[in-house]
Protein backbone atom coordinates (compact mmCIF):
# COMPACT_ATOMS: atom_id res chain seq x y z
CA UNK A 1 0.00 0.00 0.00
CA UNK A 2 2.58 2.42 0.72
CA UNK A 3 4.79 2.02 -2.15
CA UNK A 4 4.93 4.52 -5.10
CA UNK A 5 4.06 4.04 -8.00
CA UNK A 6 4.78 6.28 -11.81
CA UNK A 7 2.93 7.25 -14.38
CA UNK A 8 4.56 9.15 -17.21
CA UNK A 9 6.08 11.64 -15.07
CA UNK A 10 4.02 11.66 -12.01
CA UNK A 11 5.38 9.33 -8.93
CA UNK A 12 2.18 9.31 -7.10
CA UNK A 13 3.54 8.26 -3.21
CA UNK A 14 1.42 5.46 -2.35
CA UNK A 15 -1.45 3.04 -3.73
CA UNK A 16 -4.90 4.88 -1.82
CA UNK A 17 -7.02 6.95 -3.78
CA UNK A 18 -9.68 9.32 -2.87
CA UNK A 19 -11.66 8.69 -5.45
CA UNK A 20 -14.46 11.76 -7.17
CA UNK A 21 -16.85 12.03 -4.56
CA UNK A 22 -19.53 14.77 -5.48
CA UNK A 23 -19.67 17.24 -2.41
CA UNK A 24 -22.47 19.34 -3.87
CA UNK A 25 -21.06 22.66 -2.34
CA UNK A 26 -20.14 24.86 -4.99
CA UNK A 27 -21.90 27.97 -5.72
CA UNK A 28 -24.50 28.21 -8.22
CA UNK A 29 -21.93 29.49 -10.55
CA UNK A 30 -19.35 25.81 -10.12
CA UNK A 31 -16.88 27.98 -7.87
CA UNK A 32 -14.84 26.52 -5.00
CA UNK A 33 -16.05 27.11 -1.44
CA UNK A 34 -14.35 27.01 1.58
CA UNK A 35 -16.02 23.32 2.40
CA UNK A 36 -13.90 22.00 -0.63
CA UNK A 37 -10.51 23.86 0.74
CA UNK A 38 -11.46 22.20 4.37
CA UNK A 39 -12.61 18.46 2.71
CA UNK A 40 -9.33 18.25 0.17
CA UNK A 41 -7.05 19.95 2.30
CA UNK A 42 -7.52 17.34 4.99
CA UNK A 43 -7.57 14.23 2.61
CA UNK A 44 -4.12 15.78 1.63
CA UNK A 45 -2.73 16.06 5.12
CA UNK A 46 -4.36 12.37 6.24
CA UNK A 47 -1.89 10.79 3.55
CA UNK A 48 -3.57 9.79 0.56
CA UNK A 49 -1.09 9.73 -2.13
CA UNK A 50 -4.19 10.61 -4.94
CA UNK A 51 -7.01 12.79 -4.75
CA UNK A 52 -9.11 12.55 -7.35
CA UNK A 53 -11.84 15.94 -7.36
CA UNK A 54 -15.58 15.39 -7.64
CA UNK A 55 -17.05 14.94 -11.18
CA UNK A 56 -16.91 19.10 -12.27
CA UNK A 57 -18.80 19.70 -15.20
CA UNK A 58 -17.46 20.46 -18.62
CA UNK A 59 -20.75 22.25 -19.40
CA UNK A 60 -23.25 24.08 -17.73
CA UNK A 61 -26.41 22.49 -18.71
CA UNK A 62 -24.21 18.95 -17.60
CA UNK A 63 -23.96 19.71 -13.65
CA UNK A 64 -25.41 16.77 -11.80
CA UNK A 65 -26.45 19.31 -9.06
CA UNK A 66 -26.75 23.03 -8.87
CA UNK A 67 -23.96 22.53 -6.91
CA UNK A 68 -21.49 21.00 -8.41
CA UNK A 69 -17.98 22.42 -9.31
CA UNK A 70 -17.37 23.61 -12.90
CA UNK A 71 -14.84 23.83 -15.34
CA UNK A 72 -16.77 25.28 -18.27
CA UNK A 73 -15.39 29.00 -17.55
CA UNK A 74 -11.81 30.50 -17.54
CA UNK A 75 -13.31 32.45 -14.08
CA UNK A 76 -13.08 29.16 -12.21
CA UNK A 77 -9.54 28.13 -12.89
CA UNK A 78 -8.18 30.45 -10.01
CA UNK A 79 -10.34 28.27 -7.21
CA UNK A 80 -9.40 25.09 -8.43
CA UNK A 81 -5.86 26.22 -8.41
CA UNK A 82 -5.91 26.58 -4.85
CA UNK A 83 -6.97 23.19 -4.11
CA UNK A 84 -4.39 22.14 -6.51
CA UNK A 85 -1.56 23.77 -4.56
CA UNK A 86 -3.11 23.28 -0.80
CA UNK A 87 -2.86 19.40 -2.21
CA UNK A 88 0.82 19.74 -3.74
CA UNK A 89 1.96 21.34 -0.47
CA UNK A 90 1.24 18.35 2.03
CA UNK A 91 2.77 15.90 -0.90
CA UNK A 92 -0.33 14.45 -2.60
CA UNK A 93 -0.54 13.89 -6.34
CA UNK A 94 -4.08 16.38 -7.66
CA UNK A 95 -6.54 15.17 -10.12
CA UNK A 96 -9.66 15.81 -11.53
CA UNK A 97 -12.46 14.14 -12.83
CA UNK A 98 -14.11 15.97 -15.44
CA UNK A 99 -17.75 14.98 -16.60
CA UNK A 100 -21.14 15.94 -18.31
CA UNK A 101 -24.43 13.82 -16.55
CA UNK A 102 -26.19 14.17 -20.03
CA UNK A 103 -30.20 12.83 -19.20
CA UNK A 104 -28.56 12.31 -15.31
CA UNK A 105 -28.10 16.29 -15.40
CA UNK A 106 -29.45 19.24 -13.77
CA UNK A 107 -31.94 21.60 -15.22
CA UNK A 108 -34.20 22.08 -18.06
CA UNK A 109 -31.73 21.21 -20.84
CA UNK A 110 -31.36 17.63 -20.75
CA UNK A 111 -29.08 16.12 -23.20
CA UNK A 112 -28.20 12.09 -24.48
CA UNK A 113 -26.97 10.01 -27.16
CA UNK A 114 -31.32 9.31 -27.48
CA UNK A 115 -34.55 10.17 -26.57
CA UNK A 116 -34.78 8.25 -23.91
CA UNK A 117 -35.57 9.32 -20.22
CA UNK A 118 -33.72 7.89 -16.86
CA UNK A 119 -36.56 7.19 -15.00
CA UNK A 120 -38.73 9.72 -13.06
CA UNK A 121 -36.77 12.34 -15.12
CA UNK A 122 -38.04 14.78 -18.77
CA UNK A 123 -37.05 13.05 -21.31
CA UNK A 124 -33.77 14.57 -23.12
CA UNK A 125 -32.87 15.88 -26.45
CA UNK A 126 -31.17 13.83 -28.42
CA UNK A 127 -27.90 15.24 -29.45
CA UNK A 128 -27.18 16.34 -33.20
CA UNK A 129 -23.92 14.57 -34.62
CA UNK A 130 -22.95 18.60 -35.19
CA UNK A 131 -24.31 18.91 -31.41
CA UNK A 132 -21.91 15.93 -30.43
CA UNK A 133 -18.93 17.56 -31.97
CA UNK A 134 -19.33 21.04 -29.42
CA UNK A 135 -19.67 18.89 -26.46
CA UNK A 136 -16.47 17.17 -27.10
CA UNK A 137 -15.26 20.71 -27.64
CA UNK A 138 -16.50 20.97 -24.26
CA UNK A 139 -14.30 18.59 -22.69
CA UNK A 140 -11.33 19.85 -24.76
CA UNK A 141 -11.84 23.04 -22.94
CA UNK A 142 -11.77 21.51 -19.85
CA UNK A 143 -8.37 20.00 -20.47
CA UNK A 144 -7.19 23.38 -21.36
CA UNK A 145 -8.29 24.72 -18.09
CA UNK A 146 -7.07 21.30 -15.80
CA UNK A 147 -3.97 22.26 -17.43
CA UNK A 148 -3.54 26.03 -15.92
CA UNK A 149 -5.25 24.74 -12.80
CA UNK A 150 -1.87 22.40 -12.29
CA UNK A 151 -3.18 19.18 -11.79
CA UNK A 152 -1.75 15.99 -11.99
CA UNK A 153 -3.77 13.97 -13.38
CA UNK A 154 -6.62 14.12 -15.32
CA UNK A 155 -10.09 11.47 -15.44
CA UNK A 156 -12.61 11.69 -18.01
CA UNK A 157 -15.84 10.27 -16.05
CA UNK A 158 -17.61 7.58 -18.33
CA UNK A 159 -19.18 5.54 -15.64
CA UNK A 160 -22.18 5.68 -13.19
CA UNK A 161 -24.81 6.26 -16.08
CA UNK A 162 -23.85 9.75 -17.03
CA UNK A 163 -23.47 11.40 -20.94
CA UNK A 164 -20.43 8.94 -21.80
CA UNK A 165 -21.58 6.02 -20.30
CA UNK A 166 -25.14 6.90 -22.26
CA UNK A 167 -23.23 6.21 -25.24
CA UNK A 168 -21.35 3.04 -24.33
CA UNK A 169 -24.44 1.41 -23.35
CA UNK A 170 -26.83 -0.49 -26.15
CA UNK A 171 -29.28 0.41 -23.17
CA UNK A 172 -29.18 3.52 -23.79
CA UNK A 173 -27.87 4.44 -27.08
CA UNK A 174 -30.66 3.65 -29.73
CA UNK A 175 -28.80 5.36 -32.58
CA UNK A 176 -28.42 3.91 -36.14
CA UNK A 177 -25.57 6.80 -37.37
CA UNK A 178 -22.21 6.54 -36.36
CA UNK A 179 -22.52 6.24 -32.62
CA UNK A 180 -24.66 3.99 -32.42
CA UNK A 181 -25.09 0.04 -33.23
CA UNK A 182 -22.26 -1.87 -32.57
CA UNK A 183 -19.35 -1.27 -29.79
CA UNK A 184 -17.07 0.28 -31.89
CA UNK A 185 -19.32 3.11 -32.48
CA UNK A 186 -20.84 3.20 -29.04
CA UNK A 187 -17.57 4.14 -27.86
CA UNK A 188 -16.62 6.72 -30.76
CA UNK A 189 -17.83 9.79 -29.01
CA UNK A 190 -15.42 8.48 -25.77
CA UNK A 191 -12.65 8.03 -28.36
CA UNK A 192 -13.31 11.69 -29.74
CA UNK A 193 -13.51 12.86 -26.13
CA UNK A 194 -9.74 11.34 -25.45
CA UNK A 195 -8.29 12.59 -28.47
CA UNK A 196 -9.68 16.20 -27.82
CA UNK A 197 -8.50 16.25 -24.52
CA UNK A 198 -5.06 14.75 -25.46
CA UNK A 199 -4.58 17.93 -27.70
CA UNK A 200 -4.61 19.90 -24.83
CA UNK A 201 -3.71 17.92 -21.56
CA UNK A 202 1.00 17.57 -21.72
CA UNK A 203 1.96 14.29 -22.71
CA UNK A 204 4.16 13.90 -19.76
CA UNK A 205 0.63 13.80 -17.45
CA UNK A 206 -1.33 10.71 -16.76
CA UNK A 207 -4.66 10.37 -18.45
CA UNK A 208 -7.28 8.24 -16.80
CA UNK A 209 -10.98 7.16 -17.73
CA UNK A 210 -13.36 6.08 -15.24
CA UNK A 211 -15.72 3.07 -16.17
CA UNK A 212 -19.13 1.10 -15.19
CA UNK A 213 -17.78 -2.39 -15.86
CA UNK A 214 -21.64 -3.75 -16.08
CA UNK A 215 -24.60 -2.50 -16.07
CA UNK A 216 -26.22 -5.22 -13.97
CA UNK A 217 -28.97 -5.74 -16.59
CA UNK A 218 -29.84 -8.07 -19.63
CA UNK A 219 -28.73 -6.26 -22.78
CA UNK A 220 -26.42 -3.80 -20.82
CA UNK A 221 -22.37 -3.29 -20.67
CA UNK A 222 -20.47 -6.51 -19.72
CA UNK A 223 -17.03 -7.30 -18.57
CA UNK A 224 -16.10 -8.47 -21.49
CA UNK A 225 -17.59 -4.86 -23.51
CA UNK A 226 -15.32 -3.11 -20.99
CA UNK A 227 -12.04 -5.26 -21.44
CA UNK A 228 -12.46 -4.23 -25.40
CA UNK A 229 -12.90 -0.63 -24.80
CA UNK A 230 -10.04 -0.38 -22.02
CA UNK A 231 -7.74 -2.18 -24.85
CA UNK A 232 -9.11 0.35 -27.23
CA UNK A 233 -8.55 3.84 -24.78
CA UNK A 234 -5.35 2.08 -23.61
CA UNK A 235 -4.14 2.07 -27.38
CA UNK A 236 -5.02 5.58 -27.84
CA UNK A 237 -2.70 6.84 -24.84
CA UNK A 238 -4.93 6.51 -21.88
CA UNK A 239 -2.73 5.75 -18.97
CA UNK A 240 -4.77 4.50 -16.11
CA UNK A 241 -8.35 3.35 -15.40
CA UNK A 242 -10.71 3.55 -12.79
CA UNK A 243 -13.22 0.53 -12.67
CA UNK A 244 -16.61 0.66 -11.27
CA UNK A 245 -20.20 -0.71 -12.24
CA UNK A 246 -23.52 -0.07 -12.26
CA UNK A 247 -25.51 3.63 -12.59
CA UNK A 248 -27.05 3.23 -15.98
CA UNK A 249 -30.51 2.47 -14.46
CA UNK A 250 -31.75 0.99 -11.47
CA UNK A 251 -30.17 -2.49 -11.26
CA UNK A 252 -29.76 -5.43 -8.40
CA UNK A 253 -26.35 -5.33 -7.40
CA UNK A 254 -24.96 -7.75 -4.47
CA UNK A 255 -22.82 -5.60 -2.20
CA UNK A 256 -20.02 -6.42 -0.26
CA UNK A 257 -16.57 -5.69 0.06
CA UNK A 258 -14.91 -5.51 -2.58
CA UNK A 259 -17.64 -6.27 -4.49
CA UNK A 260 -16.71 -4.51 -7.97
CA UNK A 261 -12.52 -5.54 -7.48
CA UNK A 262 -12.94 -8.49 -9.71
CA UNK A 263 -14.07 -5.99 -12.68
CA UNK A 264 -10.51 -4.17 -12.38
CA UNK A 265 -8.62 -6.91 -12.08
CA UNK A 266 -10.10 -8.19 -15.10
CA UNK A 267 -9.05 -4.94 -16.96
CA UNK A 268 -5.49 -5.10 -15.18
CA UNK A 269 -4.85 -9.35 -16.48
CA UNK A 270 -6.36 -8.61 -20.20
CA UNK A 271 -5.56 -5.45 -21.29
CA UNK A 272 -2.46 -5.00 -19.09
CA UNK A 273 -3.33 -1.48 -18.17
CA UNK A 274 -2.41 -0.21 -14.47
CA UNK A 275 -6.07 0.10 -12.74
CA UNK A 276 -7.95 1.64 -9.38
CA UNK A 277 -10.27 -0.99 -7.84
CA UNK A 278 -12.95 0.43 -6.06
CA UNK A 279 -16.30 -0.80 -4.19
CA UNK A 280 -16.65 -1.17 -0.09
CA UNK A 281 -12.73 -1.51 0.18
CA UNK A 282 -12.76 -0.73 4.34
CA UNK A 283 -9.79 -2.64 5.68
CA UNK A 284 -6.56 -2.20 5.21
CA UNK A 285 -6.21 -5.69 5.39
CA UNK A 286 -8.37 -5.98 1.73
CA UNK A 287 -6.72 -3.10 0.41
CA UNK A 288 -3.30 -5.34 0.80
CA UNK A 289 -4.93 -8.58 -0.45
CA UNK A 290 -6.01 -6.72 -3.72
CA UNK A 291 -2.55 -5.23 -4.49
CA UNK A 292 -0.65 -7.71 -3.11
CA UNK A 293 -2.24 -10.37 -5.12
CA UNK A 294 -1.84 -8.01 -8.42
CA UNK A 295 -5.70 -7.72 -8.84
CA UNK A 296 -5.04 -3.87 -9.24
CA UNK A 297 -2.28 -1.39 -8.68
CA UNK A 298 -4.87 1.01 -6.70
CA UNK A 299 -7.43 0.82 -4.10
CA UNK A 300 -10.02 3.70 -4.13
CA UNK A 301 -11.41 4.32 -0.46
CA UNK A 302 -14.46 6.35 -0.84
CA UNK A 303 -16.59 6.89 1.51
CA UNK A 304 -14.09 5.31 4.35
CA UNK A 305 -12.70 8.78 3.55
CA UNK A 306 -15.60 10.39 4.41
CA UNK A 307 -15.56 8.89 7.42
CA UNK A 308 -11.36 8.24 8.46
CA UNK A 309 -9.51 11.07 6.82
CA UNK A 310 -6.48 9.85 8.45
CA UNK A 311 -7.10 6.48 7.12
CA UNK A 312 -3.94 5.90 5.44
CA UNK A 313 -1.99 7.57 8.11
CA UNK A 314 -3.66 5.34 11.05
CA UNK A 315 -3.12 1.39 8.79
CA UNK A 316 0.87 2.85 8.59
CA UNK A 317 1.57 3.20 12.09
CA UNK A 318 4.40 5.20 12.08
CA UNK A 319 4.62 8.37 14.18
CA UNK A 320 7.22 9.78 11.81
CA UNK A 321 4.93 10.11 9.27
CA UNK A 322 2.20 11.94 10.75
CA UNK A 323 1.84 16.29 10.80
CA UNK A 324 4.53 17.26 13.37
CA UNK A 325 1.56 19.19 14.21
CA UNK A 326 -0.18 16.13 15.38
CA UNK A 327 2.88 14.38 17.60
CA UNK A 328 1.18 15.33 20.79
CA UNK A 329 -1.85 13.07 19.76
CA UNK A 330 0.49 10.13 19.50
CA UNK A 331 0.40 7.39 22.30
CA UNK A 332 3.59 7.27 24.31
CA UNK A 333 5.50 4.37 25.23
């Protein structure tokens, strides 16, 4: 757990990731507030070797709350900057996931790959293949401005039933042009999305995609969909990805810890592509199994997070390694 690891030229300290965890407490406009300086800042000083920001919108109309942070305005770079740097200074590698929830968003202007509604919300517009073209303009912008922000790292978010993930799934896509019909052009508006982004994001910074690895229903994404496209992103330069599940629409899923590990490791042994496991990983004892044992080369906390910021600090048991601020806390002998 406590080994670093490198991506191009990023030596992110450890294996524990916080992973995007939507806080819901930005302005109306997507601006930092002081509860994001307090939540990351902390995170930063409790050890974790990669934050990973909530999903911040690309575009307006694609905020999954009127709360959520944005990166769809030059205005907001300054704000994200700061968590960037309060992050750098206590030695954790910054990223950010950047996203659009399509029919999952926001507001009146509801946006998909098809006409069809998540349930209990308006049913969207289906998007133009000129429409599709200024979104992924969208997310090329948002490179731009992860780029002056200073991050590390940057995550496209295609998981959890949001705009990408719209597309990936037959489920969901019902389109007979280009993107839509078979996998290969389900996935071409993700594929766009990466190459826009790679014009824009330096080569020498880790890209990452984040992934449902099923969709828990007949017809939907399966492993083996996910294995292809991870072989297909990893081809086209993406550097690390983040596996989850589920999202799409309401599904049965059978939780437990570590429930949605066997999905990355999957990824990891067939495409060969470094991965973050996620899903109920509490224990530091699990979070050792799954790394240990190769099944991925990350374990994404969560919520434990939420709960432990000092997590990581706490399973090392070293005094040394803990805010000189904090030595007073520390049980003596």
């Amino acid at each position: 757990m406590f080994t670093s690891f490198e991506l191009k030229a990023v030596t992110i300290p450890n294996r524990i990731v916080m992973p995007a965890m939507c806080q819901y407490s930005a302005t109306e406009d997507g601006y930092v507030t002081n509860w994001h300086r307090v939540h990351y800042g902390t995170r930063a000083v409790g050890g974790v070797g990669l934050i990973i920001l909530e999903a911040t919108a690309v575009e307006k109309r694609g905020r999954l709350s009127n709360h959520d942070l944005g990166i769809w305005d030059d205005d907001q770079i300054p704000g994200l900057r700061e968590l960037v740097e309060l992050g750098q200074a206590h030695g954790c590698v910054m990223g950010i996931q950047i996203a659009h929830g399509g029919r999952k968003s926001f507001g009146e202007e509801l946006v998909a790959p098809s006409a069809l509604a998540f349930p209990k919300m308006a049913a969207p517009h289906a998007l133009t293949v000129s429409e599709i073209k200024d979104v992924v303009a969208s997310w090329r912008h948002a490179a731009r401005r992860a780029h002056a922000a200073g991050f590390d790292l940057l995550q496209i978010h295609g998981a959890h039933g949001y705009l990408i993930h719209q597309f990936l799934s037959p489920l969901s896509n019902r389109r007979t042009d280009a993107y839509g019909g078979s996998l290969q052009n389900r996935m071409r508006f993700l594929v766009e999305i990466v190459e826009a982004v790679q014009g824009e994001w330096p080569e020498d910074r880790p890209l990452s995609v984040r992934l449902s690895a099923v969709d828990y229903l007949d017809g939907g994404l399966s492993v083996c969909d996910t294995v292809e496209i991870s072989r297909t992103l990893q081809d086209r330069g993406v550097d690390l990805m983040d596996i989850s599940s589920g999202g799409l629409l309401p599904a049965p899923i059978k939780l437990g810890p570590g429930y949605q590990v066997p999905y990355a490791e999957a990824v990891k042994q067939e495409v060969g592509i470094p991965t973050i496991a996620v899903g109920l990983i509490t224990k530091d004892e699990l979070a050792q199994e799954i790394l240990s044992n190769g099944r991925a080369d990350f374990v994404a906390l969560g919520r434990e997070l939420l709960r432990n910021p000092y997590w990581v600090l706490k399973a090392q048991a070293k005094e040394e390694i803990w805010p000189w601020q904090y030595h007073r806390a520390m049980p003596r002998s």
